[in-house]
C-alpha atoms as a PDB file:
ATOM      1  CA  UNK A   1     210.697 120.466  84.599  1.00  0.00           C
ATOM      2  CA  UNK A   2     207.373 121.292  86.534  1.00  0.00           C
ATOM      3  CA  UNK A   3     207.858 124.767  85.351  1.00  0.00           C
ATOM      4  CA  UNK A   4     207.788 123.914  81.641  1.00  0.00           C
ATOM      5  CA  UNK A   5     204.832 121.500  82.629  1.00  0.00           C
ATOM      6  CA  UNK A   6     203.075 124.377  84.395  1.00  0.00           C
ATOM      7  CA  UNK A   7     203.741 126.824  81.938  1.00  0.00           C
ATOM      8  CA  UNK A   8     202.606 124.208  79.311  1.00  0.00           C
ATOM      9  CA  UNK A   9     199.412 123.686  81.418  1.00  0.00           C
ATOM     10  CA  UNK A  10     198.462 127.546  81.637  1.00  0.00           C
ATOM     11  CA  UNK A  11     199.423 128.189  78.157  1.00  0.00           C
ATOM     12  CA  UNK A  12     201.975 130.423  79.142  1.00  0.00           C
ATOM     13  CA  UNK A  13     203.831 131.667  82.112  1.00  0.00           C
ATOM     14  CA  UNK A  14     201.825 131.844  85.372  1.00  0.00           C
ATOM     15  CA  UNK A  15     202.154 136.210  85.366  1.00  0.00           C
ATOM     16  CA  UNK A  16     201.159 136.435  82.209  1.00  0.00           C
ATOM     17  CA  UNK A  17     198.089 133.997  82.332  1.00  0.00           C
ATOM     18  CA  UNK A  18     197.697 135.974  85.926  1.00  0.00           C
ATOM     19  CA  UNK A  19     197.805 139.457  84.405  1.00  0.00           C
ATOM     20  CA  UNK A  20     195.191 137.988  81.506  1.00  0.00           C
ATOM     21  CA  UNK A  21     192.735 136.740  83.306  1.00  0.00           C
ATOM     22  CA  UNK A  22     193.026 139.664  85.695  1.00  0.00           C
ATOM     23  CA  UNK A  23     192.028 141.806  82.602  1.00  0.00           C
ATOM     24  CA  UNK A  24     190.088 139.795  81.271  1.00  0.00           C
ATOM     25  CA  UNK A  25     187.574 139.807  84.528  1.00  0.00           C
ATOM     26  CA  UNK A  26     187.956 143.745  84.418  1.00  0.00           C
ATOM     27  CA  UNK A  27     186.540 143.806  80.815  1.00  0.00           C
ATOM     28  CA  UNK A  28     183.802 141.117  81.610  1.00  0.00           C
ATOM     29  CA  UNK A  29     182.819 142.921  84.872  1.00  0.00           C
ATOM     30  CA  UNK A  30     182.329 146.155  82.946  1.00  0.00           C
ATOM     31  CA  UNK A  31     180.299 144.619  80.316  1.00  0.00           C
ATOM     32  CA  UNK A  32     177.885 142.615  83.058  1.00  0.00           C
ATOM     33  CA  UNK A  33     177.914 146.193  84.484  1.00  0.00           C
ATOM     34  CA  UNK A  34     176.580 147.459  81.977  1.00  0.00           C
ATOM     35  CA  UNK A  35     173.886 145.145  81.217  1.00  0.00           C
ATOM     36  CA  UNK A  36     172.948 144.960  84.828  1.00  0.00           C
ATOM     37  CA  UNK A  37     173.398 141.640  85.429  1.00  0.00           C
ATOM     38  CA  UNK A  38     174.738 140.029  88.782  1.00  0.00           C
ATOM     39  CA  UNK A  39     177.067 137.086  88.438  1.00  0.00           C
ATOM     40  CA  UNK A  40     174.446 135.313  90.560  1.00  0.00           C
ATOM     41  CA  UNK A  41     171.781 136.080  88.190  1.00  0.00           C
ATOM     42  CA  UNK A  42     173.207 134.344  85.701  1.00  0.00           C
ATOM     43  CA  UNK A  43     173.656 131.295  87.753  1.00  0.00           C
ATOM     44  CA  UNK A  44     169.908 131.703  88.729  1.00  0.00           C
ATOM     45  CA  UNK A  45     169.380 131.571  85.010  1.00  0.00           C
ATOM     46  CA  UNK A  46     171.489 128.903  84.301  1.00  0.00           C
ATOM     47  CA  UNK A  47     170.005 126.731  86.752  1.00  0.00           C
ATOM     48  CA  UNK A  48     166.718 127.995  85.622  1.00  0.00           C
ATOM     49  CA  UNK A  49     167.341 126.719  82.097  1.00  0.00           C
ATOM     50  CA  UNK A  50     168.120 123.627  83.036  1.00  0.00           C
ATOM     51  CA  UNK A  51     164.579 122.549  85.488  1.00  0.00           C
ATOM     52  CA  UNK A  52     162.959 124.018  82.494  1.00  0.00           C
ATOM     53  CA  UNK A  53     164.600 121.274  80.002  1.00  0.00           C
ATOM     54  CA  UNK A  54     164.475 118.236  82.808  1.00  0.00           C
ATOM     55  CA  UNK A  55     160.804 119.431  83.228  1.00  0.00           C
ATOM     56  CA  UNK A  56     160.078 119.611  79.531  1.00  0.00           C
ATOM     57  CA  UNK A  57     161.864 116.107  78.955  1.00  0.00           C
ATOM     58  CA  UNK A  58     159.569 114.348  81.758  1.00  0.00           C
ATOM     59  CA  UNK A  59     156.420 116.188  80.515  1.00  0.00           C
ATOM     60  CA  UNK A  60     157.272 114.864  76.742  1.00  0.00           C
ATOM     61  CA  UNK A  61     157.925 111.541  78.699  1.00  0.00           C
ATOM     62  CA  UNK A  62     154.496 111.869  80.390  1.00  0.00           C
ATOM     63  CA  UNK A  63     152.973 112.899  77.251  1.00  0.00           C
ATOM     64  CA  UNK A  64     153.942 109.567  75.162  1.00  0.00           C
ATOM     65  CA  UNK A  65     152.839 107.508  78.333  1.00  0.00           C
ATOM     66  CA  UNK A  66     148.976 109.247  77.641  1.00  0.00           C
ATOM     67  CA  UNK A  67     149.106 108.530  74.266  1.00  0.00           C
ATOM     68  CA  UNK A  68     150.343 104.847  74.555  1.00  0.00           C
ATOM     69  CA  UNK A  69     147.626 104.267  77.236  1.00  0.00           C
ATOM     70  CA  UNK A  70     144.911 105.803  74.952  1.00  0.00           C
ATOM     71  CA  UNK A  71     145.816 103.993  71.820  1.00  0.00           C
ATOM     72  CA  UNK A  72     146.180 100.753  74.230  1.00  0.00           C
ATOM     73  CA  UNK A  73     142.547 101.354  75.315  1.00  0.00           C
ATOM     74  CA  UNK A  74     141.643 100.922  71.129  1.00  0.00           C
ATOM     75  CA  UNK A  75     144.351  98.353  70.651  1.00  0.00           C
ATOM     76  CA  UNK A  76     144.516  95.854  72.790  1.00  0.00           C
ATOM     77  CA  UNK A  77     140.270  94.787  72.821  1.00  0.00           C
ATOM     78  CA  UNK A  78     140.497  94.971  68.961  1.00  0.00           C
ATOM     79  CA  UNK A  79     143.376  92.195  69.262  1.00  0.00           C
ATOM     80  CA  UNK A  80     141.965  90.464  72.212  1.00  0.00           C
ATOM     81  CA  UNK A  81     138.642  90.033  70.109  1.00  0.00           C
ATOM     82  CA  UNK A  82     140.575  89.110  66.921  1.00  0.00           C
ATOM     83  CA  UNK A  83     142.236  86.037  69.485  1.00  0.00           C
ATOM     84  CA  UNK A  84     139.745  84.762  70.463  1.00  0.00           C
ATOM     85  CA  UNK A  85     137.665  84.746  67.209  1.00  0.00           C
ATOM     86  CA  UNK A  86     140.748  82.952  65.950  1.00  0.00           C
ATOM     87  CA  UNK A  87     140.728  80.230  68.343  1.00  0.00           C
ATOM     88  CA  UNK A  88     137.344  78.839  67.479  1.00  0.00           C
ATOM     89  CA  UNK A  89     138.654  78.643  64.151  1.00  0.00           C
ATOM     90  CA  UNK A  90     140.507  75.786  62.348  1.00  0.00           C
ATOM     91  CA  UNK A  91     144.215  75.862  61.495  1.00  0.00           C
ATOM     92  CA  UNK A  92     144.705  75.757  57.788  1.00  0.00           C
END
């Protein structure tokens, strides 16, 4: 039973899975090789990638926090003023 269930996990039978990922990571190595790259390298870049978009998310972040205070700066006199004006004003 936990061989079925194992073999069912793998998708096969645990040699052959073990003889396909053992080629497999032959025929990978050669090609990283071959482009000169360094499996740690590519974790470098990986992790790379991902500062870049967490920095570029909090800099858009940052960026709608200027323009909100800026248009508050406009926004919020105009509407104070506009208040006020409307208190000394009677209620139709």
């Amino acid at each position: 039973m936990s061989d079925t269930g194992l073999s069912r996990f793998l998708g096969g039978s645990p040699a052959q899975v073990l003889l396909r990922l053992v080629f497999l990571s032959f025929v990978v190595g050669i090609v990283l090789s071959a482009l000169n790259l360094d499996p740690l390298d590519l974790i470098d870049m990986a992790v790379n990638f991902v500062e870049r978009l967490w920095d570029m998310g909090f800099h858009a972040i940052d960026r709608l926090g200027n323009y909100l205070v800026i248009g508050a700066i406009v926004v919020v006199p105009i509407w104070l003023i506009t208040r006020v004006l409307a208190m000394g004003r009677p209620r139709s």
